[in-house]
Protein backbone atom coordinates (compact mmCIF):
# COMPACT_ATOMS: atom_id res chain seq x y z
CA UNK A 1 299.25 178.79 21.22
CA UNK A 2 296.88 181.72 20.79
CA UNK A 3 294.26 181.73 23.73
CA UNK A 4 290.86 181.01 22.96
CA UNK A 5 288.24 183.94 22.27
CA UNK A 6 285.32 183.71 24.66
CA UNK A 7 282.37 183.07 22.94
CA UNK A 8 280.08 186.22 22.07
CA UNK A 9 276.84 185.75 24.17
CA UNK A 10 273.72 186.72 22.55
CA UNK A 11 271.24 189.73 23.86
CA UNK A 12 268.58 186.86 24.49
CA UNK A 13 271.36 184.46 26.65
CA UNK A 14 271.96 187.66 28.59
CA UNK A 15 269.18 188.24 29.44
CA UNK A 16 267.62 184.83 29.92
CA UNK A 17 270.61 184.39 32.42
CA UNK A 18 269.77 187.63 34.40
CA UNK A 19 266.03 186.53 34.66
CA UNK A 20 267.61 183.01 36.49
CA UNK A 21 269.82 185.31 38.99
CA UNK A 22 266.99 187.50 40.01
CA UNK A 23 264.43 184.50 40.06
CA UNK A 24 266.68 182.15 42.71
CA UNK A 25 267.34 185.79 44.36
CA UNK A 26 263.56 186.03 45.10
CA UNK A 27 263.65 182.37 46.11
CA UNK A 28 266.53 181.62 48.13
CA UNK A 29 265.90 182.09 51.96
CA UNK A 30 262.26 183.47 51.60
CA UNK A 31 259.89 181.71 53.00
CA UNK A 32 257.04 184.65 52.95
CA UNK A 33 257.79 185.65 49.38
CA UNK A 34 258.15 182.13 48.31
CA UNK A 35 254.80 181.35 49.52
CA UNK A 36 253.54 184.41 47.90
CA UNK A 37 255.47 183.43 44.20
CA UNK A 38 254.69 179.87 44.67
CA UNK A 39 250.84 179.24 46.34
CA UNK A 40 250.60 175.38 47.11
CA UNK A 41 248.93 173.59 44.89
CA UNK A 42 244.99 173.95 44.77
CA UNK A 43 242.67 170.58 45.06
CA UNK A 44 241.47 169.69 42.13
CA UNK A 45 237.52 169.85 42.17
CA UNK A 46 235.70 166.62 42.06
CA UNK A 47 234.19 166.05 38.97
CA UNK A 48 230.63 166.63 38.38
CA UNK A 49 227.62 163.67 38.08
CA UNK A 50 224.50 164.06 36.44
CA UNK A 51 222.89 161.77 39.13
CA UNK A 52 221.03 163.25 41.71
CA UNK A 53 222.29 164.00 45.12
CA UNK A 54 222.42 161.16 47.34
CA UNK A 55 221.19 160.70 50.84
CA UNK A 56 224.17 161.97 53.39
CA UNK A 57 223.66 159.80 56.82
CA UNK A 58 225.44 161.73 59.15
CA UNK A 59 226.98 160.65 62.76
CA UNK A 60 224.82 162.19 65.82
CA UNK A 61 226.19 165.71 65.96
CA UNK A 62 229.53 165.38 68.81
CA UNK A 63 230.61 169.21 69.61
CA UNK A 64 234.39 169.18 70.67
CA UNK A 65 236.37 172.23 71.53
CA UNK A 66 239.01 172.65 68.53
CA UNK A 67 242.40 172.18 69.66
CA UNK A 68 244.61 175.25 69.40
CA UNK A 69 246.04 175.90 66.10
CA UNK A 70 249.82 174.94 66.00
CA UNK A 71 251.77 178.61 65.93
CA UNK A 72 255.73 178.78 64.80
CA UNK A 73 257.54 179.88 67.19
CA UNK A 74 260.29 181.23 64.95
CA UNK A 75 257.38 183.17 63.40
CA UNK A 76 256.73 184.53 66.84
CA UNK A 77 260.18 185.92 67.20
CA UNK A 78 261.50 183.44 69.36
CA UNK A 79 265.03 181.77 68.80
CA UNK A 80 265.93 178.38 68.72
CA UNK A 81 268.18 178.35 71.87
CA UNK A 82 266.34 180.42 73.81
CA UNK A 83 264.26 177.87 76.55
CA UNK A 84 262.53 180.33 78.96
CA UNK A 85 260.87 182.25 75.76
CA UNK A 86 260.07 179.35 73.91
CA UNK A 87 257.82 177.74 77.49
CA UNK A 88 256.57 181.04 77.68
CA UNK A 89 254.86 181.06 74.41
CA UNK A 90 253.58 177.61 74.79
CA UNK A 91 252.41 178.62 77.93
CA UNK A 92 250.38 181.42 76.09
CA UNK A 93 249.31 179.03 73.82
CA UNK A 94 247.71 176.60 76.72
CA UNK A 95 245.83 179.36 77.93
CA UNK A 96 243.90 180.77 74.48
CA UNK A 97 243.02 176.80 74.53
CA UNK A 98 241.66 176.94 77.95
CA UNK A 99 239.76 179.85 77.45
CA UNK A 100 238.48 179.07 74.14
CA UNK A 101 237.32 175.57 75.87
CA UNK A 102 235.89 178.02 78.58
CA UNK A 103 234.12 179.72 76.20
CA UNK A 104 231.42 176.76 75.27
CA UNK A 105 231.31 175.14 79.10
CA UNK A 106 228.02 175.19 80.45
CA UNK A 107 227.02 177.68 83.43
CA UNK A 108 226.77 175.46 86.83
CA UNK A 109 224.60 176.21 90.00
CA UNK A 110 222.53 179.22 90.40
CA UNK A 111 222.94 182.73 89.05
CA UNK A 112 222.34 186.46 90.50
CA UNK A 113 220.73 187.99 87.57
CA UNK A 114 222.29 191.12 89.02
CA UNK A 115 225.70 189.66 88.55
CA UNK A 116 225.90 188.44 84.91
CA UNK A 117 224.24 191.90 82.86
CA UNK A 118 224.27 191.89 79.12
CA UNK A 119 225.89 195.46 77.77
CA UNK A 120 225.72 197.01 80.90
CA UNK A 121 221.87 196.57 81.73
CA UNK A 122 220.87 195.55 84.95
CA UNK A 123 218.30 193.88 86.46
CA UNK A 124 216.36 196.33 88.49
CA UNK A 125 213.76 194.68 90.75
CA UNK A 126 210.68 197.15 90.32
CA UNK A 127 211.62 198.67 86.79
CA UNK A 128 212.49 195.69 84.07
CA UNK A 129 212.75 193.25 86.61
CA UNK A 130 210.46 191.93 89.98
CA UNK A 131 208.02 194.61 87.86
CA UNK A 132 207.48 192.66 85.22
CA UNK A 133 204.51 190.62 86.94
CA UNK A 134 202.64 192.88 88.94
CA UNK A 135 200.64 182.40 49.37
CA UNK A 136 203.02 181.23 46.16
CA UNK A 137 206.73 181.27 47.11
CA UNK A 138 209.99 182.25 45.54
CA UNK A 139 213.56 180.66 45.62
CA UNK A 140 215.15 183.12 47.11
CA UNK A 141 214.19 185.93 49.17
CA UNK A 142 212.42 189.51 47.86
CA UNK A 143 212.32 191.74 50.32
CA UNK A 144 209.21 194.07 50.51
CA UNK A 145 207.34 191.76 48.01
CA UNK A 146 204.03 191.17 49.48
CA UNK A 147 202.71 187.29 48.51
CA UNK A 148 199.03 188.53 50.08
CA UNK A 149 197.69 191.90 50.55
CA UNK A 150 194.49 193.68 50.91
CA UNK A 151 193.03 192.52 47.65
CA UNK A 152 193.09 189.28 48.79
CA UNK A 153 191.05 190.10 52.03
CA UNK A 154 188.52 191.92 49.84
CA UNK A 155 187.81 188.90 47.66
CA UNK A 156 187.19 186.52 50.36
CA UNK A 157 183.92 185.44 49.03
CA UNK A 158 183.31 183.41 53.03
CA UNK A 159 181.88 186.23 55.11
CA UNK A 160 183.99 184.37 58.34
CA UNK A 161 186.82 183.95 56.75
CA UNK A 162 186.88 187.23 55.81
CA UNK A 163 185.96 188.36 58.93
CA UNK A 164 188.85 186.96 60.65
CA UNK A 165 191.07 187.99 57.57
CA UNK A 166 190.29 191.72 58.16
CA UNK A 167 190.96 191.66 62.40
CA UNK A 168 194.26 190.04 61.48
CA UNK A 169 195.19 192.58 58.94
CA UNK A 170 194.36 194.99 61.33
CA UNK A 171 197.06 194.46 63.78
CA UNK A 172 199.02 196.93 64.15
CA UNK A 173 202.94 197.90 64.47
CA UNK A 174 203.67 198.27 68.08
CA UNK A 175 204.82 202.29 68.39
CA UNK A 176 206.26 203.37 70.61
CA UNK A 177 209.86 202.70 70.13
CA UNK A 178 210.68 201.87 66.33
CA UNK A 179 212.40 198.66 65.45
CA UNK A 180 216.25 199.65 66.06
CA UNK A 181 215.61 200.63 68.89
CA UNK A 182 214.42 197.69 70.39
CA UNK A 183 217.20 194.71 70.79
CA UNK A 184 216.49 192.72 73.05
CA UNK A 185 220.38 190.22 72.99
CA UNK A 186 223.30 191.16 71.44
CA UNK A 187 223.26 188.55 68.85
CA UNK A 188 221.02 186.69 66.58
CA UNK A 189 217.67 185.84 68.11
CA UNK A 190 217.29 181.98 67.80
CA UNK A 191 214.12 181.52 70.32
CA UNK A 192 211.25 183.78 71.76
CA UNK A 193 208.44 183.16 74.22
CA UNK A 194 205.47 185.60 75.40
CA UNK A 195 204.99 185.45 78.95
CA UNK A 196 200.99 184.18 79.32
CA UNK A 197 199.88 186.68 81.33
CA UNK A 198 197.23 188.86 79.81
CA UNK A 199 197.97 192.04 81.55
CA UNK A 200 199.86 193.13 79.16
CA UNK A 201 202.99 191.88 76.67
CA UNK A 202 206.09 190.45 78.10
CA UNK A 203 208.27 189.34 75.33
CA UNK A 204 211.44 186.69 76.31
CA UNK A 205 214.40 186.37 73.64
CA UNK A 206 217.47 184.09 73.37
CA UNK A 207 220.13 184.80 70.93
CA UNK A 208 222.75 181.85 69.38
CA UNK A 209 225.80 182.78 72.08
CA UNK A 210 223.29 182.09 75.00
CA UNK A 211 222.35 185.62 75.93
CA UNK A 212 218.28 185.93 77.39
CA UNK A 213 216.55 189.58 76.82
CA UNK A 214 213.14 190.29 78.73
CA UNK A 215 211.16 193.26 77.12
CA UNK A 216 207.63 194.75 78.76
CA UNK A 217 205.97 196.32 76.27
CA UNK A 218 203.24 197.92 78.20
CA UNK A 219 206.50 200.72 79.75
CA UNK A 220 205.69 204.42 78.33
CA UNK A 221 208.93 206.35 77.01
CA UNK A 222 210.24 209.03 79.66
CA UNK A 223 209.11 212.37 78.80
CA UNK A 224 212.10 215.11 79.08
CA UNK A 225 211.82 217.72 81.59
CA UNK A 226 213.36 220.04 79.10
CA UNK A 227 211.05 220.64 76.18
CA UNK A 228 214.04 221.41 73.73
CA UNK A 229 215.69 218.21 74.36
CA UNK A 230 214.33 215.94 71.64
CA UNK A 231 216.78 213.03 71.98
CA UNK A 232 215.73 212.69 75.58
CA UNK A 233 211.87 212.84 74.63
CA UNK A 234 212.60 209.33 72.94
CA UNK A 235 215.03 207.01 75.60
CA UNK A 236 216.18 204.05 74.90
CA UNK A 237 213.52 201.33 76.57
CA UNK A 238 214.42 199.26 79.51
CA UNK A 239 215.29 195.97 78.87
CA UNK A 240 217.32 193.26 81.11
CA UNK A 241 219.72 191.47 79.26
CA UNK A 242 221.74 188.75 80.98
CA UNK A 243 223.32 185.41 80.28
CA UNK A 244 222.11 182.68 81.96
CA UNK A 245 223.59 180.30 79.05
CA UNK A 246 227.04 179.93 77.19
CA UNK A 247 225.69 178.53 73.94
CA UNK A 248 222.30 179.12 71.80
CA UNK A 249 219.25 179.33 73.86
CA UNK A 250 216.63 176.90 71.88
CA UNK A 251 213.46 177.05 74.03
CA UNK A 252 211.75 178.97 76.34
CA UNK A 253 208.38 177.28 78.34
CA UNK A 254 206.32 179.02 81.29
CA UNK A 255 204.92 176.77 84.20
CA UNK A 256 201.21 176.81 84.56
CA UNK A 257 201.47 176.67 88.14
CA UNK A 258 204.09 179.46 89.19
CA UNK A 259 203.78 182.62 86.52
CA UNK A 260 207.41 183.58 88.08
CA UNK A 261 209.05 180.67 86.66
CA UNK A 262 210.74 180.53 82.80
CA UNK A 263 212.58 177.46 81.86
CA UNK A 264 214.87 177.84 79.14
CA UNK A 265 217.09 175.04 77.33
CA UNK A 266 219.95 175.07 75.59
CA UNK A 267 222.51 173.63 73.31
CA UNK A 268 224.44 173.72 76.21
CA UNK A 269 223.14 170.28 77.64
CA UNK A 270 221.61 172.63 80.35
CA UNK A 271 217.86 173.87 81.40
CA UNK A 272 217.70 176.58 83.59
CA UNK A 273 214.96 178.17 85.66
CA UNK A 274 214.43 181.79 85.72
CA UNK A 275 212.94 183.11 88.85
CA UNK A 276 211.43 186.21 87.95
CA UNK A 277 210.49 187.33 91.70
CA UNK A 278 213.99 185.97 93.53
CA UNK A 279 216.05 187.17 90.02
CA UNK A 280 217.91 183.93 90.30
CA UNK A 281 218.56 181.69 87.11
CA UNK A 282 218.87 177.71 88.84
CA UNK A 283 219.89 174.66 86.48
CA UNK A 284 217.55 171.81 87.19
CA UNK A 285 218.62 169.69 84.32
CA UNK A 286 222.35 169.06 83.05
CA UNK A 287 224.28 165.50 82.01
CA UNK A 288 225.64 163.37 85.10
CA UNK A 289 229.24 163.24 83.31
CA UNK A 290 230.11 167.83 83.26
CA UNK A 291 231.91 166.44 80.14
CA UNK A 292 228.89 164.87 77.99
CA UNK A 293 227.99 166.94 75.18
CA UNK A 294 223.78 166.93 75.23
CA UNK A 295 222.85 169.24 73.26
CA UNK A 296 219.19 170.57 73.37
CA UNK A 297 217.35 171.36 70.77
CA UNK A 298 213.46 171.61 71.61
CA UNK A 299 211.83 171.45 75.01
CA UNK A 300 208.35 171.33 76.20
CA UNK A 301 206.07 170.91 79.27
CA UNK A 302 203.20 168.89 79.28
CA UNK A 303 199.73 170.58 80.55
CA UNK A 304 198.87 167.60 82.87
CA UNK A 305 202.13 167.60 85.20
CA UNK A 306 204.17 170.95 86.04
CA UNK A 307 207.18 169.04 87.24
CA UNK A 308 207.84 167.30 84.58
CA UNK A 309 209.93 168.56 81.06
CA UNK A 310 210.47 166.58 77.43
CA UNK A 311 213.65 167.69 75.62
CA UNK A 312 214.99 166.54 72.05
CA UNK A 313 218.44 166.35 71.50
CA UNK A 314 220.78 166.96 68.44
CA UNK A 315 221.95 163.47 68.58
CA UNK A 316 217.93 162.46 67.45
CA UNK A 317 217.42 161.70 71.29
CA UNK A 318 214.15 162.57 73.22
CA UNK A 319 214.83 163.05 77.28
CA UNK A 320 211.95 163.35 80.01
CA UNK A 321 213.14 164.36 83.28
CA UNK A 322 210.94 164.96 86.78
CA UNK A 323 212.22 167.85 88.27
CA UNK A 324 211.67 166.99 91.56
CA UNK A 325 214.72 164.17 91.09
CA UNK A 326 218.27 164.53 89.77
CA UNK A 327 219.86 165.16 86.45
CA UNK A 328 220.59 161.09 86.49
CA UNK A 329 217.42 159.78 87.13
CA UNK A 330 216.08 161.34 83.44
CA UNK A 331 215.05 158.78 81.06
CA UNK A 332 216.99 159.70 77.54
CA UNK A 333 215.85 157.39 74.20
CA UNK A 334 217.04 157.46 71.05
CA UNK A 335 214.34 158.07 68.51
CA UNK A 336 216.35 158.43 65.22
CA UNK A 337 219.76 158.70 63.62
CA UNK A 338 219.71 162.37 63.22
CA UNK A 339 218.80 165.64 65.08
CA UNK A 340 215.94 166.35 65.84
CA UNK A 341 215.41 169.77 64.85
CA UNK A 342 211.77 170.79 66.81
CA UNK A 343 208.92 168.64 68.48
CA UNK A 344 206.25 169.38 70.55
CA UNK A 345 203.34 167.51 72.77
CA UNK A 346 199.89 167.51 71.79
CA UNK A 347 198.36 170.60 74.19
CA UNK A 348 195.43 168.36 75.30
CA UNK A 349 196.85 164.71 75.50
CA UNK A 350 200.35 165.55 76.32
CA UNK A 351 201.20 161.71 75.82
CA UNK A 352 201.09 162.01 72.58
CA UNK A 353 204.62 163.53 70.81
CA UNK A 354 205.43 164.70 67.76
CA UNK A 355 209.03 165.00 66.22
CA UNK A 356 210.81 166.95 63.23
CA UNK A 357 213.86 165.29 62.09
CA UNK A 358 217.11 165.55 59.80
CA UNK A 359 216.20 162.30 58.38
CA UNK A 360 213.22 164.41 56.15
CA UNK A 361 210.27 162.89 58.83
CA UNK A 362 207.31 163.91 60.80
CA UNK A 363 206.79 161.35 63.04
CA UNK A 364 204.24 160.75 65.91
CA UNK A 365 205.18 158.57 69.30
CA UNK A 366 202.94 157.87 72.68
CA UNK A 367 204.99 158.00 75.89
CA UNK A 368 202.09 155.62 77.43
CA UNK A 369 203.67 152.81 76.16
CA UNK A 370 207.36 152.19 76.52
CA UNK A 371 209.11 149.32 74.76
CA UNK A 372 211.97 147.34 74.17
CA UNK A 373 215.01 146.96 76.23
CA UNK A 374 218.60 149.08 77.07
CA UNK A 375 219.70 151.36 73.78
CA UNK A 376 216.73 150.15 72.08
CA UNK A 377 214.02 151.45 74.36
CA UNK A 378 211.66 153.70 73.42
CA UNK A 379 208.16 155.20 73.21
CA UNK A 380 205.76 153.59 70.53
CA UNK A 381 206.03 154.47 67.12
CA UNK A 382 202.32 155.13 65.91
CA UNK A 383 203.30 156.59 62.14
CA UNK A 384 205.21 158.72 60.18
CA UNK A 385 205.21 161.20 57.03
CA UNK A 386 208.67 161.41 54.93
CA UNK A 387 209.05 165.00 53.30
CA UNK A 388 211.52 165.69 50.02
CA UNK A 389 213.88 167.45 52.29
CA UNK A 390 214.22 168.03 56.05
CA UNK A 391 211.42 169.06 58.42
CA UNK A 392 212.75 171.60 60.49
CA UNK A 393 210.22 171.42 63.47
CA UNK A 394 206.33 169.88 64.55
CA UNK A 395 204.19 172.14 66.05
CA UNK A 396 200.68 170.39 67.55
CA UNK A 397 197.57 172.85 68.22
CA UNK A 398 195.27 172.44 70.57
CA UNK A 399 192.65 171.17 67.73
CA UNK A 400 194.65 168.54 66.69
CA UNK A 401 196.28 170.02 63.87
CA UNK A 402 199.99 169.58 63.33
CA UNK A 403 201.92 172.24 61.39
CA UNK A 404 205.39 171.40 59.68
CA UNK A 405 208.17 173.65 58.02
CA UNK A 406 210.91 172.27 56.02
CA UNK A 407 213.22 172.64 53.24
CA UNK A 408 211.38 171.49 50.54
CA UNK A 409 209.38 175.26 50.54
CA UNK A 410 206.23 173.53 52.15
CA UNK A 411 204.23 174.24 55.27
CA UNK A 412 202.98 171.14 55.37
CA UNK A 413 198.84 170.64 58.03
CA UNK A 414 197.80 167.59 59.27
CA UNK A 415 194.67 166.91 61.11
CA UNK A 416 194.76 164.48 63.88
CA UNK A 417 191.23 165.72 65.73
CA UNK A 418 190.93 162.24 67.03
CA UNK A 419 194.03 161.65 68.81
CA UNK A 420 192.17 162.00 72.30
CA UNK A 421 190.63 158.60 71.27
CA UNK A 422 193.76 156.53 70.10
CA UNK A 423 194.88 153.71 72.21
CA UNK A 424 198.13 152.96 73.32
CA UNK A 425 200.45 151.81 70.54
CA UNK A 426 197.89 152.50 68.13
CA UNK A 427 199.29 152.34 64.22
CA UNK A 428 198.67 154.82 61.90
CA UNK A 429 198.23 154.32 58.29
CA UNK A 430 199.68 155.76 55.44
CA UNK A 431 196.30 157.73 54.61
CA UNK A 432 196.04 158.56 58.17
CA UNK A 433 199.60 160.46 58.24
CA UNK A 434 198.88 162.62 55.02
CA UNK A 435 198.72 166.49 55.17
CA UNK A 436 195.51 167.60 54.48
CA UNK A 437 196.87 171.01 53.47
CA UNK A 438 200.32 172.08 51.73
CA UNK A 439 200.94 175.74 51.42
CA UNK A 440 204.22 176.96 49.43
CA UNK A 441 206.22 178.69 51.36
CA UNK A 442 210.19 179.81 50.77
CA UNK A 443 211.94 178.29 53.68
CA UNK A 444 214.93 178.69 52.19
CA UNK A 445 216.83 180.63 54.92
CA UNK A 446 220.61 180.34 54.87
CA UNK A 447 223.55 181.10 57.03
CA UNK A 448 222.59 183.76 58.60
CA UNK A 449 219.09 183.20 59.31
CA UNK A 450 217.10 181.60 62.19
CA UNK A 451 215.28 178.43 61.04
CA UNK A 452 211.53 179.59 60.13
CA UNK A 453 209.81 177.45 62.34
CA UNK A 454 205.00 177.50 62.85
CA UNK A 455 203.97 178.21 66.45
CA UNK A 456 200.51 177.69 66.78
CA UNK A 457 198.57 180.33 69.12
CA UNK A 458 198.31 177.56 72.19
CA UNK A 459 194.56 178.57 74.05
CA UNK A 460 193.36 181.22 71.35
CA UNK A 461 190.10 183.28 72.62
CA UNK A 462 188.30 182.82 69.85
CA UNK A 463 188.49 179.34 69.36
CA UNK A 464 190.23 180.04 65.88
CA UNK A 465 193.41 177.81 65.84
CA UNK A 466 195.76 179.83 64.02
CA UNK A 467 199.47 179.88 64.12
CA UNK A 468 202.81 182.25 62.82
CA UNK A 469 205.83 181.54 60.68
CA UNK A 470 208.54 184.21 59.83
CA UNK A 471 208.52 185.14 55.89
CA UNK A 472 211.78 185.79 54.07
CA UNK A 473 210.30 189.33 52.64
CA UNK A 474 210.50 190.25 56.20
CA UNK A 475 207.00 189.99 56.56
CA UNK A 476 205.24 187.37 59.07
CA UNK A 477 202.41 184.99 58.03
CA UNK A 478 199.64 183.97 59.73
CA UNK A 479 197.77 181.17 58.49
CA UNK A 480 194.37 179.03 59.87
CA UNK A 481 194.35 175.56 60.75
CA UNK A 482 192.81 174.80 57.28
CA UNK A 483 195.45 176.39 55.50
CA UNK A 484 193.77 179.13 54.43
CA UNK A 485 196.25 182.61 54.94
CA UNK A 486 194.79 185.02 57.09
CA UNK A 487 197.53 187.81 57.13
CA UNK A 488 201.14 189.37 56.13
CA UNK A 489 202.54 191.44 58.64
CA UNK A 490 204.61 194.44 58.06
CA UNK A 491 205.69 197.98 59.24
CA UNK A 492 208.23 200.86 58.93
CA UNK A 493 211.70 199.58 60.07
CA UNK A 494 211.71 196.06 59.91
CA UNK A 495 215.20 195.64 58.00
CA UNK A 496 215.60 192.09 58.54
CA UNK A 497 213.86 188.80 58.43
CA UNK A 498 211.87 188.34 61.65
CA UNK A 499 212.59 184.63 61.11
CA UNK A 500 211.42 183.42 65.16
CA UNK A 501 207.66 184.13 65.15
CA UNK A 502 205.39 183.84 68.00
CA UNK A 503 201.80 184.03 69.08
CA UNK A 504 200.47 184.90 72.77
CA UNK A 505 199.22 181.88 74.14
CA UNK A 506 195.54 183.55 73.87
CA UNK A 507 195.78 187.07 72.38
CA UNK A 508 196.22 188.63 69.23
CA UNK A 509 199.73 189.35 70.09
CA UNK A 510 202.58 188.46 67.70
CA UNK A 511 206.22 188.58 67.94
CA UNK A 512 208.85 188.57 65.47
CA UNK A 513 212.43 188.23 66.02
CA UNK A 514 215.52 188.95 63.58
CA UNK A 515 219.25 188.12 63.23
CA UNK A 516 220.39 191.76 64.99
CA UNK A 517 218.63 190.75 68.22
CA UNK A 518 215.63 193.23 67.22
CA UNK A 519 211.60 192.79 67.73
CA UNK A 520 208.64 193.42 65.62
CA UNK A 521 205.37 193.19 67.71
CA UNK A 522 202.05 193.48 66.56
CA UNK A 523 199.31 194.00 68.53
């Protein structure tokens, strides 16, 4: 029997074949290559709605340390069989948790300033340290593009207004270090505070990773001995950087008994006192349990009692604490279901508290009268405004006014000049809780910058109740109590937003912080 002829395989079978041979080549045994060739499969996006975007209720905010992400150990070169290697690594692993972990724990007990400098600056007792003491709005941001300028000043037709229009326009660009040369924290500035002394401009900073910076502005640069030297005419200025915190500082307050003592809070459930004559940083307020997360996201002091400090929480909680007792004794309520983003306590009747909240309120409480009984106790609701979006924070003047930022692109005003008179538990109506003036504003800040939050000048000079708010054109706004704006600051070298704006307490002295840890100050 003749043998069979094998049957003649077409160019296209050949070569389909070969493309099956080289394909399970790629595949076989690969894992890199194969996760290159085949990427796992995407998830599919959720389908769009033309309803609008419902109300998200979050849970109060709980910050965890991540555990440690899972590593292979045959993708760390270590075999099977082999025991000592393989503890080893896990070992290593155990310790980037415990570190990472270390990372967000708050600071305990009292700190030598001299022992914890930021980027190798000191604190020097007689040079930056014990010295110290002796418009229409845009979506997104444009920078450079003024939304009030001299023309605007020029038309005032109100011979006060315009008066106080042209002294504000008039501040100028503090000179003599520019801009970049001035950072006072490594990171992003979150809070600021000037230091109420009047002899000249102290200027406190705290950055998102817990570092403080402390900047006098009266110093004078060094002059170089050597004439030709003209880096040296123009030294860096001395600032003392330390941290006192391990995560974002959020407030800074000054006693009005002791002008040596700076409180500062922080979201790491802790306030601190600064010292400024001892240069010692003491925590006089943490949680009982060194394991509860509190963190804390406002603080103020009122005027009538020096030992005693209101905090907000990012769980929507409100604390008061006496610090002349311990960390257990303070009385914590919960207010709302959210954070509570800013607050602050009415300068003259410090009873009276006002609160900025996730939940898209302003909402006003008196600590006078305390109600209702274990999680439900808490101060007396007298009213509250609901905005479009959130309100990032509250800020109360000393004339009553209360200024509010949030994400709707409104600075919202409203006047509460007879507050002195309420009585305890009083309710407020509807027309009562109104703003009186809405300004458009973009507050439309992102990732990367600091909330733009009012502070109102607390004790001005003139009796003028005005207050500041960072501008997205990298400009900062001033603005009067009836909503009418009374300047746009600018200057050569501002690169960034100077998002955390603040007034002295009673001078014409502004301060603008940005995301590099910079200043702007006008004066």
């Amino acid at each position: 029997m003749p043998p069979k002829k094998e049957p003649v395989m077409s160019a296209f079978e050949r070569k389909r074949l070969e493309n099956i041979a080289a394909n399970n080549a790629i595949l076989s045994g690969i894992s890199a290559t194969a996760d290159k060739i085949i990427p796992s499969t995407p998830t599919p996006p959720k389908p769009k709605t033309k309803r609008a975007a419902p109300r998200i209720k979050r849970d109060p905010v709980q910050v965890t340390t991540p555990p440690a992400t899972r590593r292979s150990t045959r993708l760390a070169g270590v075999g099977a069989d082999d025991i000592t290697l393989k503890r080893k690594f896990e070992v290593e692993l155990e310790a980037e948790a415990e570190k990472a972990k270390a990372k967000k724990l708050r600071v305990n007990g009292d700190l030598q300033l001299g022992d914890i400098p930021v980027e190798g600056r000191k604190w020097e007792a007689g040079v930056d340290g014990l010295g110290l003491l002796k418009g229409l709005s845009v979506r997104g941001a444009q920078p450079g593009v003024r939304t009030f300028d001299q023309e605007d000043v020029e038309e005032t037709s109100d011979e006060n207004l315009k008066e106080l229009r042209l002294r504000m326009c008039n501040l100028k660009m503090y000179e003599k270090w520019p801009v970049g040369d001035i950072k006072l924290v490594p990171q992003r500035i979150y809070s600021m505070g000037f230091h109420p002394t009047e002899d000249k401009p102290i200027i406190f900073a705290g950055d998102k990773e817990g570092a403080m910076g402390v900047f006098d502005a009266s110093q004078e640069p060094i002059k170089a001995e050597d004439d030709d030297d003209e880096e040296a005419d123009h030294p860096d200025p001395v600032i003392s950087a330390f941290k006192t915190h391990s995560r974002t500082i959020t407030s800074f307050q000054f006693s009005s008994v002791d002008a040596n003592a700076v409180y500062t809070a922080s979201y790491d459930s802790s306030i601190r006192k600064l010292d400024l004559d001892k240069g010692v940083s003491t925590q006089v307020f943490s949680p009982a349990d060194a394991d509860e997360e509190l963190p804390i996201s406002a603080m103020d002091m009122p005027s009538t009692d020096p030992n005693t400090i209101i905090f907000s929480t990012l769980q929507g909680a409100l604390g008061r604490h006496d610090l002349r007792t311990k960390s257990s004794d303070a009385e914590i309520w919960g207010l709302v279901d959210q954070k509570i983003g800013g607050f602050s306590l009415h300068p003259l009747h410090p009873h009276l508290v006002a609160t900025a909240s996730l939940d898209r309120t302003l909402k006003i409480w008196d600590l006078r009268k305390i109600q209702g009984k274990g999680d439900m106790r808490k101060p007396a609701l007298l009213g509250e405004h609901e905005s479009r979006l959130s309100v990032s924070h509250a800020s109360w003047s000393s004339g009553g006014h209360i200024a509010t930022s949030s994400y709707d692109d409104r600075i919202k005003i409203y006047s509460f000049a007879d507050a002195g008179s309420w009585k305890p538990g009083v309710d407020l109506t509807e027309e009562q809780m109104k703003p009186v003036h809405q300004i458009a504003h973009n507050n439309q800040t992102g990732r990367w910058v600091t909330i733009l939050k009012p502070h109102w000048q607390k004790n001005p000079s003139d009796g003028l109740h005005k207050f500041a708010i960072g501008n997205m054109n990298r400009f900062v706004d001033i603005y009067a109590a009836n909503g009418e704006q009374l300047a746009q600051l600018d200057g050569d070298g501002i690169k960034a937003v100077p998002a955390v704006a603040h007034f002295h307490p009673t001078l014409d002295w502004v301060a603008g912080g940005n995301a590099s840890g910079k200043l702007c100050l006008w004066m």
